[in-house]
PDB file of N, CA and C in Angstrom:
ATOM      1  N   UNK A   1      38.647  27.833 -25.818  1.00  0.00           N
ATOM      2  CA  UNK A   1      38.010  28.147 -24.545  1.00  0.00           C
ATOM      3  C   UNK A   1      36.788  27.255 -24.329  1.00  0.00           C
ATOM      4  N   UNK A   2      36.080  27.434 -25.427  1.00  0.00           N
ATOM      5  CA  UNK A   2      34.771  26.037 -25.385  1.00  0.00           C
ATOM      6  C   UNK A   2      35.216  25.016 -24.999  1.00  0.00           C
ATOM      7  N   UNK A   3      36.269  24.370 -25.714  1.00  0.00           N
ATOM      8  CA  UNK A   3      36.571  23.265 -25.448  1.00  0.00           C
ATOM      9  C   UNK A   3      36.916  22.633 -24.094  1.00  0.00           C
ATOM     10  N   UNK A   4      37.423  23.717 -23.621  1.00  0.00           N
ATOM     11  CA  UNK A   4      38.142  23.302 -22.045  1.00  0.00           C
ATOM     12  C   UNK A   4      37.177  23.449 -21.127  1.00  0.00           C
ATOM     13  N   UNK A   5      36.045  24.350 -21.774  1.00  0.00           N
ATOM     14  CA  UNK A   5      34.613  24.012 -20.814  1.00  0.00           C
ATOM     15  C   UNK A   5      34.273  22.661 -20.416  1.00  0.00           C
ATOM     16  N   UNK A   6      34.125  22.085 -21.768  1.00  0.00           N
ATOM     17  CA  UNK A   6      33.429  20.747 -22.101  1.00  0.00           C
ATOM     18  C   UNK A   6      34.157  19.879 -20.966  1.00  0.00           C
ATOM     19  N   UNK A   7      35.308  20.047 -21.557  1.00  0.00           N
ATOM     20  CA  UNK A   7      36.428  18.674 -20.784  1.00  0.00           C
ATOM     21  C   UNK A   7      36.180  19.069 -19.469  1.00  0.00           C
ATOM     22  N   UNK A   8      35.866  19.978 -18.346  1.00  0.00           N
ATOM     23  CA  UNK A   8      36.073  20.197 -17.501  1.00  0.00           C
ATOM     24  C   UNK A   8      34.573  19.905 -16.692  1.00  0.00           C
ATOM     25  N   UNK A   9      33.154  20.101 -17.174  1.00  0.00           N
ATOM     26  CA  UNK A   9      32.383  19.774 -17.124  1.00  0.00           C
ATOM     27  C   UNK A   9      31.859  18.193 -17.362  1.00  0.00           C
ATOM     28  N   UNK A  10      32.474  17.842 -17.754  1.00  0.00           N
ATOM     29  CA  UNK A  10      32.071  16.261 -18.578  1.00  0.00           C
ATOM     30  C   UNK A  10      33.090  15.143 -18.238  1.00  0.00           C
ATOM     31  N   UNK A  11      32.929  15.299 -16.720  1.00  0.00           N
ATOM     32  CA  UNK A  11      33.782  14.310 -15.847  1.00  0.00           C
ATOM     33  C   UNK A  11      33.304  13.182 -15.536  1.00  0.00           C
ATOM     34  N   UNK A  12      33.825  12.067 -16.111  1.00  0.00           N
ATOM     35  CA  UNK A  12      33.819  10.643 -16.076  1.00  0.00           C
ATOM     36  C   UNK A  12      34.388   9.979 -14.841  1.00  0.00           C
ATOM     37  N   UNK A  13      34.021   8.813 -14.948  1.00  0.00           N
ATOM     38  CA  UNK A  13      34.048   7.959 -13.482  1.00  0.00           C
ATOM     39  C   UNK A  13      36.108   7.341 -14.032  1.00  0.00           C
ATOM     40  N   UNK A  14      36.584   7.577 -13.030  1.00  0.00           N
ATOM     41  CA  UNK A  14      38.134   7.162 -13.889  1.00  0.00           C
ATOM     42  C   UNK A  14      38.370   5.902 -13.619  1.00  0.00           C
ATOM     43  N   UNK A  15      37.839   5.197 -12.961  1.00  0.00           N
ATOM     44  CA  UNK A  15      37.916   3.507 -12.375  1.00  0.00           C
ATOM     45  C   UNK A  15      36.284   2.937 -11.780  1.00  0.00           C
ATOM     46  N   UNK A  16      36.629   1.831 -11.321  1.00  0.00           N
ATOM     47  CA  UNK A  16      35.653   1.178 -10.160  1.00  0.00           C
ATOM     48  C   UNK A  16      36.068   1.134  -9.252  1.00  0.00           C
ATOM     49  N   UNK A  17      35.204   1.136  -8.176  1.00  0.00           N
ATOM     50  CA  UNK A  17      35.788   0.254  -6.837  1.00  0.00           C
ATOM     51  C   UNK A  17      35.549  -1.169  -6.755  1.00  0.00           C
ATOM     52  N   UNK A  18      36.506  -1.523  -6.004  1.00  0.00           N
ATOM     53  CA  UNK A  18      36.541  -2.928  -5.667  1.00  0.00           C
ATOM     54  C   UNK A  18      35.339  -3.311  -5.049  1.00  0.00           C
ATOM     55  N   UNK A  19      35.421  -4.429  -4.983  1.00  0.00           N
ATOM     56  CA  UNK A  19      33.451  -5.105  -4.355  1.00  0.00           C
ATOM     57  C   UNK A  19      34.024  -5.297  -3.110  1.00  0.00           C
ATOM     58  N   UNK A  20      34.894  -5.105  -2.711  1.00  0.00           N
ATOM     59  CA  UNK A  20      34.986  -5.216  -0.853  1.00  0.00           C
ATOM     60  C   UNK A  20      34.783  -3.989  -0.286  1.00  0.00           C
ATOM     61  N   UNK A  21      35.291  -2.927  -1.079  1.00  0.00           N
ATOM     62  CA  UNK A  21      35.417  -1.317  -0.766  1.00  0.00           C
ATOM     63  C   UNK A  21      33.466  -1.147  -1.167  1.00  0.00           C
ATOM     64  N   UNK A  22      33.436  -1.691  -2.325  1.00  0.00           N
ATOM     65  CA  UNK A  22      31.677  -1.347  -2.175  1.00  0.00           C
ATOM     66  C   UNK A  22      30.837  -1.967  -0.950  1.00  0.00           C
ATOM     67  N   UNK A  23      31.261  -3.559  -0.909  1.00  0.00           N
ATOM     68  CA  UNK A  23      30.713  -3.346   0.550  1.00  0.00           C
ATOM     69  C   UNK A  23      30.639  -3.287   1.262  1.00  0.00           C
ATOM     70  N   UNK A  24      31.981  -2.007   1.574  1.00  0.00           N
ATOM     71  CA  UNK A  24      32.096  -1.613   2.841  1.00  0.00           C
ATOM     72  C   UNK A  24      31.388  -0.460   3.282  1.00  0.00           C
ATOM     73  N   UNK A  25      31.335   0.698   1.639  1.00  0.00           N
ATOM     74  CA  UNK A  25      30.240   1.789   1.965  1.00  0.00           C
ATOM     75  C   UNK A  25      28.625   1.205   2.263  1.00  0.00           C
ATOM     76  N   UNK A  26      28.611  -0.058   1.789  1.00  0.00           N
ATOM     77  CA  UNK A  26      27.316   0.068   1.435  1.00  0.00           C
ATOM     78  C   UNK A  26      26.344  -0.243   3.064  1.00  0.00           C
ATOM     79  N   UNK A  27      27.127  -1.552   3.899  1.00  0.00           N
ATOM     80  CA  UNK A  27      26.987  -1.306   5.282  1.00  0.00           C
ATOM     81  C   UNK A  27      27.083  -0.301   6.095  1.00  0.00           C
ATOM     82  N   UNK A  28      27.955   0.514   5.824  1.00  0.00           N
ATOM     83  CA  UNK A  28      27.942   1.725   6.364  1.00  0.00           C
ATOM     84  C   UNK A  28      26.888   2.436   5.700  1.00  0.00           C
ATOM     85  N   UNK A  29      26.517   2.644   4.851  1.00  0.00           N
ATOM     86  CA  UNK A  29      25.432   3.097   4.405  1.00  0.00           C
ATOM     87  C   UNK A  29      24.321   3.083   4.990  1.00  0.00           C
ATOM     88  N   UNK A  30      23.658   1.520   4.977  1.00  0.00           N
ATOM     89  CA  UNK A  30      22.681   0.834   5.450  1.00  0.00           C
ATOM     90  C   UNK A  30      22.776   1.098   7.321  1.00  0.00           C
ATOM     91  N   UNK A  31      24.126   1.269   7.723  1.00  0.00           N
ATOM     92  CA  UNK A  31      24.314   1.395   9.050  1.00  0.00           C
ATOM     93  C   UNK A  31      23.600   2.870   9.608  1.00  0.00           C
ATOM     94  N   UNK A  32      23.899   4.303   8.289  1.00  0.00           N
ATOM     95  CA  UNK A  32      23.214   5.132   8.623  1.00  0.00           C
ATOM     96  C   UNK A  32      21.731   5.497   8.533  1.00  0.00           C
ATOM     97  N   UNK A  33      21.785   4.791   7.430  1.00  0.00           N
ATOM     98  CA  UNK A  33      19.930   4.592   7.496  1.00  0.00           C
ATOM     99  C   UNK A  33      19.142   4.025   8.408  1.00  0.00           C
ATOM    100  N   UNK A  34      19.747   2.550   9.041  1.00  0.00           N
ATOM    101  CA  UNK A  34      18.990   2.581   9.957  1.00  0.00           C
ATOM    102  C   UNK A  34      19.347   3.043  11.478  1.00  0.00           C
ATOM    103  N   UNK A  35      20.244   3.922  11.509  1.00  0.00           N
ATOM    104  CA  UNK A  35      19.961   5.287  12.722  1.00  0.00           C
ATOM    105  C   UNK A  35      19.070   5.988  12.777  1.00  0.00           C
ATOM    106  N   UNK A  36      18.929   6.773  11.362  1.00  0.00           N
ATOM    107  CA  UNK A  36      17.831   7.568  11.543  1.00  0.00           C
ATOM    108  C   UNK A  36      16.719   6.867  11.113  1.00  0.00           C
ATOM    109  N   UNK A  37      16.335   5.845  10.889  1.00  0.00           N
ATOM    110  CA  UNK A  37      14.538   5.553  11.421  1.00  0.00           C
ATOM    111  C   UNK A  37      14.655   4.872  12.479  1.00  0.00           C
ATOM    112  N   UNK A  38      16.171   4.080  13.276  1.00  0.00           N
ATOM    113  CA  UNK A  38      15.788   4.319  14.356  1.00  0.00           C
ATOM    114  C   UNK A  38      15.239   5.804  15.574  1.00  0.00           C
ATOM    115  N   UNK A  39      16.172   6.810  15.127  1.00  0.00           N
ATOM    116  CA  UNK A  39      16.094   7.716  16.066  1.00  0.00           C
ATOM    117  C   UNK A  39      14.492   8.166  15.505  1.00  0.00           C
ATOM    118  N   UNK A  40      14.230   8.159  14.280  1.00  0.00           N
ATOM    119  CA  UNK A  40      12.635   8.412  14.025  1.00  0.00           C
ATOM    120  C   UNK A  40      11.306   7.944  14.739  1.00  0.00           C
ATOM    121  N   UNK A  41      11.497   6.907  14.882  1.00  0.00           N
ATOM    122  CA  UNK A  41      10.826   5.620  15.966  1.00  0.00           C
ATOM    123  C   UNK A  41      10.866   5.830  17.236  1.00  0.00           C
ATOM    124  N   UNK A  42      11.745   6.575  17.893  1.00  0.00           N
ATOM    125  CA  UNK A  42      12.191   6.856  19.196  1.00  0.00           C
ATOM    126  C   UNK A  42      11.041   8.041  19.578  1.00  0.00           C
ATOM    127  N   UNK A  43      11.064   8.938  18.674  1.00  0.00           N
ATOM    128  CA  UNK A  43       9.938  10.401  18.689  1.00  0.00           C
ATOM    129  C   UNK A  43       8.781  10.317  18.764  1.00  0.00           C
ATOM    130  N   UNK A  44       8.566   8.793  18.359  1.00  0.00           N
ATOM    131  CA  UNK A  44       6.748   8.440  18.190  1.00  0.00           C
ATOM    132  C   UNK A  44       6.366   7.737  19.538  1.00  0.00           C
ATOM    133  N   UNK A  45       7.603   7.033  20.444  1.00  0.00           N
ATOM    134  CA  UNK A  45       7.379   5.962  21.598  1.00  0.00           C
ATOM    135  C   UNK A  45       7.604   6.822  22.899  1.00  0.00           C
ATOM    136  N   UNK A  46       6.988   6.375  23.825  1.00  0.00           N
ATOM    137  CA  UNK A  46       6.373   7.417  25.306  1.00  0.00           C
ATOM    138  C   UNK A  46       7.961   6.779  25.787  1.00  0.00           C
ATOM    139  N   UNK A  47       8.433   7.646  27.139  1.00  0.00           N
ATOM    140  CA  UNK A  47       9.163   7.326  28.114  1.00  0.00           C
ATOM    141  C   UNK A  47       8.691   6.548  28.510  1.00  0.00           C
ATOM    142  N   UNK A  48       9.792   5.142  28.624  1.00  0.00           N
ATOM    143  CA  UNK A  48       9.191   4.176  29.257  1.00  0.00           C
ATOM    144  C   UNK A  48       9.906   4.229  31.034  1.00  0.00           C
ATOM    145  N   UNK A  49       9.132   3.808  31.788  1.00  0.00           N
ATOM    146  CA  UNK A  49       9.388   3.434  33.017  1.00  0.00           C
ATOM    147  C   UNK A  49       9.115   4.969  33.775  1.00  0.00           C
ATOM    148  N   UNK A  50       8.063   5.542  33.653  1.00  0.00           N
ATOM    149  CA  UNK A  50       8.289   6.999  33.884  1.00  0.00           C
ATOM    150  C   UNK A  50       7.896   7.025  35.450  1.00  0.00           C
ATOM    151  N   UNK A  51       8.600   6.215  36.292  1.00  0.00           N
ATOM    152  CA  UNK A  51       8.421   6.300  37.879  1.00  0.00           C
ATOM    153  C   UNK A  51      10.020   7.018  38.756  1.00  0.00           C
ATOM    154  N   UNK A  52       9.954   7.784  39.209  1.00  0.00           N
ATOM    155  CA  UNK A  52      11.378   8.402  39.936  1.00  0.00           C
ATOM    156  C   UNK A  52      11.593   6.916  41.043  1.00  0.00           C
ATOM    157  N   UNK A  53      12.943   6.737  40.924  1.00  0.00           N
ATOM    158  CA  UNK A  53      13.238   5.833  41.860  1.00  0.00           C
ATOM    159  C   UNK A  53      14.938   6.153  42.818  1.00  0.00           C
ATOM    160  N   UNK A  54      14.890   5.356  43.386  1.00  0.00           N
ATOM    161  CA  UNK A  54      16.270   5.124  44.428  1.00  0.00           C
ATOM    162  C   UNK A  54      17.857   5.401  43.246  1.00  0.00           C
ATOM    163  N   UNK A  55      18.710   6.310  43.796  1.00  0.00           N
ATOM    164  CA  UNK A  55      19.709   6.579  43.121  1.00  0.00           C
ATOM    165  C   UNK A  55      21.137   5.440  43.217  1.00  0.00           C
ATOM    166  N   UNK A  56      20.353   4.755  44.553  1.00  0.00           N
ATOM    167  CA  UNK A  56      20.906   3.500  44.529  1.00  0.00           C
ATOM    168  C   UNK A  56      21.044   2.152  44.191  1.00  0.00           C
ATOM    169  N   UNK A  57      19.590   2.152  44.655  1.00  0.00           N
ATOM    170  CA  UNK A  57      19.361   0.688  44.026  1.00  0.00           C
ATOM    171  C   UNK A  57      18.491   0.452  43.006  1.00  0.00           C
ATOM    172  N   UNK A  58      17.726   1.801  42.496  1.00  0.00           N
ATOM    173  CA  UNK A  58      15.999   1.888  42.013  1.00  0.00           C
ATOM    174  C   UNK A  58      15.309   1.348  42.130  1.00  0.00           C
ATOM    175  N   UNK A  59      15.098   0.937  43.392  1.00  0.00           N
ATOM    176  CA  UNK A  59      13.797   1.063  43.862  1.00  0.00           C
ATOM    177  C   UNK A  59      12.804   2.362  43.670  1.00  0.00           C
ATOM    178  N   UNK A  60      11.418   2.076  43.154  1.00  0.00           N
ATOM    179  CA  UNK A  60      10.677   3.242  42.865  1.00  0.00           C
ATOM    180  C   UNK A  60      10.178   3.680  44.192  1.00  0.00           C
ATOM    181  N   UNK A  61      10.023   4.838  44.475  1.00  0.00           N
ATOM    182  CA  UNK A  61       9.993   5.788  45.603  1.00  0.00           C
ATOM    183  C   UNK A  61       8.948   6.751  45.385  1.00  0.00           C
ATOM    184  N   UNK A  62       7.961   6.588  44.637  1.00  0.00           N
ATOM    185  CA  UNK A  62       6.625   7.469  44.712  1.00  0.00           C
ATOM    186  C   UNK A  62       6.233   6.612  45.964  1.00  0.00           C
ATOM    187  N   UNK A  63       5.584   7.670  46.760  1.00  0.00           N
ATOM    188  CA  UNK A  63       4.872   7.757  47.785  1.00  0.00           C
ATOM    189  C   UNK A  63       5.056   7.523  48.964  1.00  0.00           C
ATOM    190  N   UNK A  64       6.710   7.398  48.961  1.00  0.00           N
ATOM    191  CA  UNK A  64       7.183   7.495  50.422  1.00  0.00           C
ATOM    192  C   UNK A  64       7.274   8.172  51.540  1.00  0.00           C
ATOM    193  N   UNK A  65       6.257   8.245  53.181  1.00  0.00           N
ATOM    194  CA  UNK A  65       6.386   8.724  53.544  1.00  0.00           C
ATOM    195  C   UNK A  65       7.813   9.166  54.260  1.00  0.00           C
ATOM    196  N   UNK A  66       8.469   8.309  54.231  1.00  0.00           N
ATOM    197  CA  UNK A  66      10.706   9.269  54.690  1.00  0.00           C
ATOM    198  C   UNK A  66      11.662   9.243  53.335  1.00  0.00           C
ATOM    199  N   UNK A  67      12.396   9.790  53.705  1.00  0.00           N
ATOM    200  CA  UNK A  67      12.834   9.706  52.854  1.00  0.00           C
ATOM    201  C   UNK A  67      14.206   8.634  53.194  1.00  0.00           C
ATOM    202  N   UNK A  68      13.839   7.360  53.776  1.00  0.00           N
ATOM    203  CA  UNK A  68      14.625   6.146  53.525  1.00  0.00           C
ATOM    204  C   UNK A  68      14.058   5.164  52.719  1.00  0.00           C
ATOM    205  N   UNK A  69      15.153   4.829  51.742  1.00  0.00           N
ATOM    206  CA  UNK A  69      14.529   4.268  50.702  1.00  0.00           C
ATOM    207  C   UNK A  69      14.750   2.681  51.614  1.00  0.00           C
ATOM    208  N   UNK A  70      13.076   2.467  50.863  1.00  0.00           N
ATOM    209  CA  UNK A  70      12.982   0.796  52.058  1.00  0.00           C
ATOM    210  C   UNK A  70      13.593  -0.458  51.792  1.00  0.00           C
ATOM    211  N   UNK A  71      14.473  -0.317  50.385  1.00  0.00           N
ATOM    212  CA  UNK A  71      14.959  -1.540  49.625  1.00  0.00           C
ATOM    213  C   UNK A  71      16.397  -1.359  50.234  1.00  0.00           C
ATOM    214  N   UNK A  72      17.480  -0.548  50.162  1.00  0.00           N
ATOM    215  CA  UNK A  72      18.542  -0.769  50.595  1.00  0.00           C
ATOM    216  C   UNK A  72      19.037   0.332  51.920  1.00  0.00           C
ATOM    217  N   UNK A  73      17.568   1.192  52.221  1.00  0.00           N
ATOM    218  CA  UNK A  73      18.141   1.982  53.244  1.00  0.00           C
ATOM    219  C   UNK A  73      19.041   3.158  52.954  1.00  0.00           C
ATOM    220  N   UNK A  74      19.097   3.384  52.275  1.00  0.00           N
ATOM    221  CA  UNK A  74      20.051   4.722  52.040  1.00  0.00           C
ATOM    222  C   UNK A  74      19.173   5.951  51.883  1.00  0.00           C
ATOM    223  N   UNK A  75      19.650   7.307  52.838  1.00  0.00           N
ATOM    224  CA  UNK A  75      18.957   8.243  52.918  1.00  0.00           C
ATOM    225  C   UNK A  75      18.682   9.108  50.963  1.00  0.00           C
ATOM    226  N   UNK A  76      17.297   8.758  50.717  1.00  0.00           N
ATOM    227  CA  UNK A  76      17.127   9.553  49.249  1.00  0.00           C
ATOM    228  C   UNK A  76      18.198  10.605  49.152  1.00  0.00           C
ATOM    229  N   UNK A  77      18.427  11.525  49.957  1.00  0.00           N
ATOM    230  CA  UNK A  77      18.847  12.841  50.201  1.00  0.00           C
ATOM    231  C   UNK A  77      20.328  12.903  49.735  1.00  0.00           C
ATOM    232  N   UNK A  78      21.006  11.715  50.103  1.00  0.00           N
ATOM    233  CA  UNK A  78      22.248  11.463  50.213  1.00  0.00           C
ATOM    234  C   UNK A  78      22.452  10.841  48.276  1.00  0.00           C
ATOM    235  N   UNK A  79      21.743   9.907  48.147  1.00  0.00           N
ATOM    236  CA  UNK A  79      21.921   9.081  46.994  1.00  0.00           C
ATOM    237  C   UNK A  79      21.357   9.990  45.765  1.00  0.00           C
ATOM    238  N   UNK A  80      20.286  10.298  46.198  1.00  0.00           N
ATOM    239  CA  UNK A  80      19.336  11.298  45.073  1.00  0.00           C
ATOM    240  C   UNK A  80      18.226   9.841  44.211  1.00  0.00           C
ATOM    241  N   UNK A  81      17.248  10.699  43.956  1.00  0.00           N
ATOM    242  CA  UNK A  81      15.769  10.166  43.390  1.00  0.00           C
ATOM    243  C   UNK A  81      16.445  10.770  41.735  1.00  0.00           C
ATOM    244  N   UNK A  82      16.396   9.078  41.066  1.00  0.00           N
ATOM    245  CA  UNK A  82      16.487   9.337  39.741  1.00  0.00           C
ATOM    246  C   UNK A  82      14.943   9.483  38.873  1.00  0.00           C
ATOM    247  N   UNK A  83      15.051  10.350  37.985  1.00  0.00           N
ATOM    248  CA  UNK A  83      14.254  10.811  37.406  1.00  0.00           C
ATOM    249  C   UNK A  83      14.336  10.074  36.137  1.00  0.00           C
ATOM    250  N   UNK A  84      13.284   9.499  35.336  1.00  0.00           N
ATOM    251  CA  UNK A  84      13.571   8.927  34.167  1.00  0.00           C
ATOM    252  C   UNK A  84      13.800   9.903  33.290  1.00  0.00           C
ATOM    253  N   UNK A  85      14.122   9.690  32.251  1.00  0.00           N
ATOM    254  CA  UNK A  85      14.908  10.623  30.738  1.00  0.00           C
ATOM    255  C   UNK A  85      14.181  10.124  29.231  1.00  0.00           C
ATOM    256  N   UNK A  86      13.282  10.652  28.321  1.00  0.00           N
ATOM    257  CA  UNK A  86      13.198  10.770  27.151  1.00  0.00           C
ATOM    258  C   UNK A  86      13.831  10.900  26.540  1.00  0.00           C
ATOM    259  N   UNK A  87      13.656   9.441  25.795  1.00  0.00           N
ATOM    260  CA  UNK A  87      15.223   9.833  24.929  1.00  0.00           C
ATOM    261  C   UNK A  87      14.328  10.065  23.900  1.00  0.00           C
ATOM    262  N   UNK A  88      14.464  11.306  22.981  1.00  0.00           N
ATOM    263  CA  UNK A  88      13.960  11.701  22.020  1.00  0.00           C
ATOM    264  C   UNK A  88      14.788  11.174  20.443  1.00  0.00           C
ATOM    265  N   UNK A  89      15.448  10.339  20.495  1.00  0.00           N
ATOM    266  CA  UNK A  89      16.427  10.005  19.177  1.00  0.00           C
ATOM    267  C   UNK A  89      17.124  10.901  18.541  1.00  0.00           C
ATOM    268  N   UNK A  90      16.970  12.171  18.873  1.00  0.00           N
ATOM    269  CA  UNK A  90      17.778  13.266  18.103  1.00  0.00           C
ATOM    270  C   UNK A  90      19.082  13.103  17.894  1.00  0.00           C
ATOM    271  N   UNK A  91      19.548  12.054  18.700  1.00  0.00           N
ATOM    272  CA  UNK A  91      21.173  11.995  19.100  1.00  0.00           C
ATOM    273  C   UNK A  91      21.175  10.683  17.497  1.00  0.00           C
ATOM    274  N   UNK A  92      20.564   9.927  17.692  1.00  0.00           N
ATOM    275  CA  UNK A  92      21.043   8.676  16.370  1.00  0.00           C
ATOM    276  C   UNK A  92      20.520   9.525  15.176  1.00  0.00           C
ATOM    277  N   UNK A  93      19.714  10.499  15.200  1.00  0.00           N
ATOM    278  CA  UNK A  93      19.404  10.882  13.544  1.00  0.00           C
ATOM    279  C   UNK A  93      20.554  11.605  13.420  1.00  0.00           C
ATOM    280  N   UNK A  94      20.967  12.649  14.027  1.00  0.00           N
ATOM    281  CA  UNK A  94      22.428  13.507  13.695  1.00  0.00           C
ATOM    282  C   UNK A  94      22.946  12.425  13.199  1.00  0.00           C
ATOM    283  N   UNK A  95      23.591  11.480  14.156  1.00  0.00           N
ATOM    284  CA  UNK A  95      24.997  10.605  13.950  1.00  0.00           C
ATOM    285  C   UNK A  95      24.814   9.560  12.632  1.00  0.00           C
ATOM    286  N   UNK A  96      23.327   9.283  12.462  1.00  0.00           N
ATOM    287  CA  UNK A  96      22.810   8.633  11.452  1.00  0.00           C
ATOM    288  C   UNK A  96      23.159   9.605   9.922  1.00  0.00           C
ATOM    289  N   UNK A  97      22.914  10.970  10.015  1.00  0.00           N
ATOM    290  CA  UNK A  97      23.118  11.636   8.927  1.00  0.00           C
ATOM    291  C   UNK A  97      24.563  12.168   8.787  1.00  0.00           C
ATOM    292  N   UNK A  98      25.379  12.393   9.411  1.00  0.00           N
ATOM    293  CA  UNK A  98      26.866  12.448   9.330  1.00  0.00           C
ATOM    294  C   UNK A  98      27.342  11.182   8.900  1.00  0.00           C
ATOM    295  N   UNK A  99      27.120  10.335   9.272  1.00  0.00           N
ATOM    296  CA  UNK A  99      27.705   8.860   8.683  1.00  0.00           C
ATOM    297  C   UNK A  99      27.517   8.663   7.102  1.00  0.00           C
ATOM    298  N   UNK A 100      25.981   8.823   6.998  1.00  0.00           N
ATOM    299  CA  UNK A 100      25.894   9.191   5.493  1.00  0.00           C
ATOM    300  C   UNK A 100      26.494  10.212   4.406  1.00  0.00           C
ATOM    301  N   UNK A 101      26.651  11.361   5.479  1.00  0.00           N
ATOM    302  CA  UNK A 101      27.146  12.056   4.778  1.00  0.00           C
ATOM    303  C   UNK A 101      28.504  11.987   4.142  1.00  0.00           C
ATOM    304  N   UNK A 102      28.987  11.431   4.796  1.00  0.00           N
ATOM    305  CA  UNK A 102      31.233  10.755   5.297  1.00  0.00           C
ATOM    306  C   UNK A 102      31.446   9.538   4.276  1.00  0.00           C
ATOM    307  N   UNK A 103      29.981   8.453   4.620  1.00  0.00           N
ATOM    308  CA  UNK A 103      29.835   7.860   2.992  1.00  0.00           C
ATOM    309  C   UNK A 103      29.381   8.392   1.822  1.00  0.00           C
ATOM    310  N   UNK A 104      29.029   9.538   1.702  1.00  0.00           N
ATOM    311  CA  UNK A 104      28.997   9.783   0.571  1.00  0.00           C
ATOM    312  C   UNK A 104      29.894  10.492   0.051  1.00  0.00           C
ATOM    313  N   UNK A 105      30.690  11.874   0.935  1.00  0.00           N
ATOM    314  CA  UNK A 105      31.959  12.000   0.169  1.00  0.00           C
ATOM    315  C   UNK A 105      32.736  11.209  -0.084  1.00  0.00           C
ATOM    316  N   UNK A 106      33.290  10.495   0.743  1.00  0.00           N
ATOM    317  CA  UNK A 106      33.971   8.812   0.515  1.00  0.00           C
ATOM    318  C   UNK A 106      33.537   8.655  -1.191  1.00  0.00           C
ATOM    319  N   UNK A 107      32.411   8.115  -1.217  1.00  0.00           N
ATOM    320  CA  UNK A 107      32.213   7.465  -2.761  1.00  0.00           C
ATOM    321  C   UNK A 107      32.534   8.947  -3.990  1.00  0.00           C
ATOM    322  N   UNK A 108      32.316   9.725  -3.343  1.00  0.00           N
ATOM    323  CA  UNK A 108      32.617  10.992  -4.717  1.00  0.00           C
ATOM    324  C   UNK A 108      33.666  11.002  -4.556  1.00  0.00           C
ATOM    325  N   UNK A 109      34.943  11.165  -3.745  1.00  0.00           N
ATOM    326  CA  UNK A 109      36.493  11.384  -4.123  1.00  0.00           C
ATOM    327  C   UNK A 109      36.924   9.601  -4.257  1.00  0.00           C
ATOM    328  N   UNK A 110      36.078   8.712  -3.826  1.00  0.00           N
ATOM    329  CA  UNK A 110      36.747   7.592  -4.695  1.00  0.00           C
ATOM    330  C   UNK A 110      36.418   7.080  -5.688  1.00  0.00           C
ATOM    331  N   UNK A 111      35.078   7.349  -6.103  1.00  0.00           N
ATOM    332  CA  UNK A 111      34.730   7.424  -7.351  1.00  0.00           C
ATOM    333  C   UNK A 111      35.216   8.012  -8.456  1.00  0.00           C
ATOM    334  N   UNK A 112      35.047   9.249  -8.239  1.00  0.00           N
ATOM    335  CA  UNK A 112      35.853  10.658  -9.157  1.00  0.00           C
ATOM    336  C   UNK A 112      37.254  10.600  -8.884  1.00  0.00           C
ATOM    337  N   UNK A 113      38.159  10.602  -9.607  1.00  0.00           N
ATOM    338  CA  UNK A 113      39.365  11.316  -9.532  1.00  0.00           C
ATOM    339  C   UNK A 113      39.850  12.280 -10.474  1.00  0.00           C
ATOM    340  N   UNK A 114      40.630  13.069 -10.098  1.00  0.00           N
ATOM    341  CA  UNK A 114      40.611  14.187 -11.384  1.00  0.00           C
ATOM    342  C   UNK A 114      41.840  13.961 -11.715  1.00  0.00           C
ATOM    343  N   UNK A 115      42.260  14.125 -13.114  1.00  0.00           N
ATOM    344  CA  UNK A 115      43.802  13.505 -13.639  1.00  0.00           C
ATOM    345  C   UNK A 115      43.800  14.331 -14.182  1.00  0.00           C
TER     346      UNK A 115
END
């Protein structure tokens, strides 16, 4: 019964991978890392361009007295006043940490095999 502890606990690497398969995790690797300090970087930097403009053409439209936008004429009302968007990076750190994660089971079931 000890014994079959041991063996069962004391699991060895059963091969290598090939150096093309390594560097294929390893870009992918490096691919998820730098998601998330991109999306990290994203949390520290202001909305840029934070002026509402034309849904048509964007032209910026603070302080118009009609609401015809004066660059291509189209009633705001009709087109709509775009609002700028914060992108907060939350979206590349997820996708940044699932990627890692997908490489890393990857390397444990191709690393490990159980015989």
């Amino acid at each position: 019964m000890m014994q079959n502890l041991s063996q069962v606990t004391n699991v060895q690497p059963q091969g290598s991978m090939s150096p093309l398969l390594l560097l294929i995790v390893l870009v992918i690797l490096l691919l998820g890392v730098w998601m998330i300090l991109r999306g990290l970087g994203k949390n520290r930097k202001k909305a840029e361009g934070g002026e509402a403009s034309c849904g048509h053409c964007g032209y910026i439209v603070l302080g118009l007295e009609r609401l015809i936008c004066p660059e291509c004429g189209n009633d705001l009302r009709e087109v709509g006043i775009e609002k700028p968007r914060a992108n907060d990076g939350k979206g590349l750190i997820v996708k940044g940490s699932i990627l890692m994660g997908i490489v890393f089971l990857l390397v444990v079931l191709l690393w490990f095999t159980v015989a």
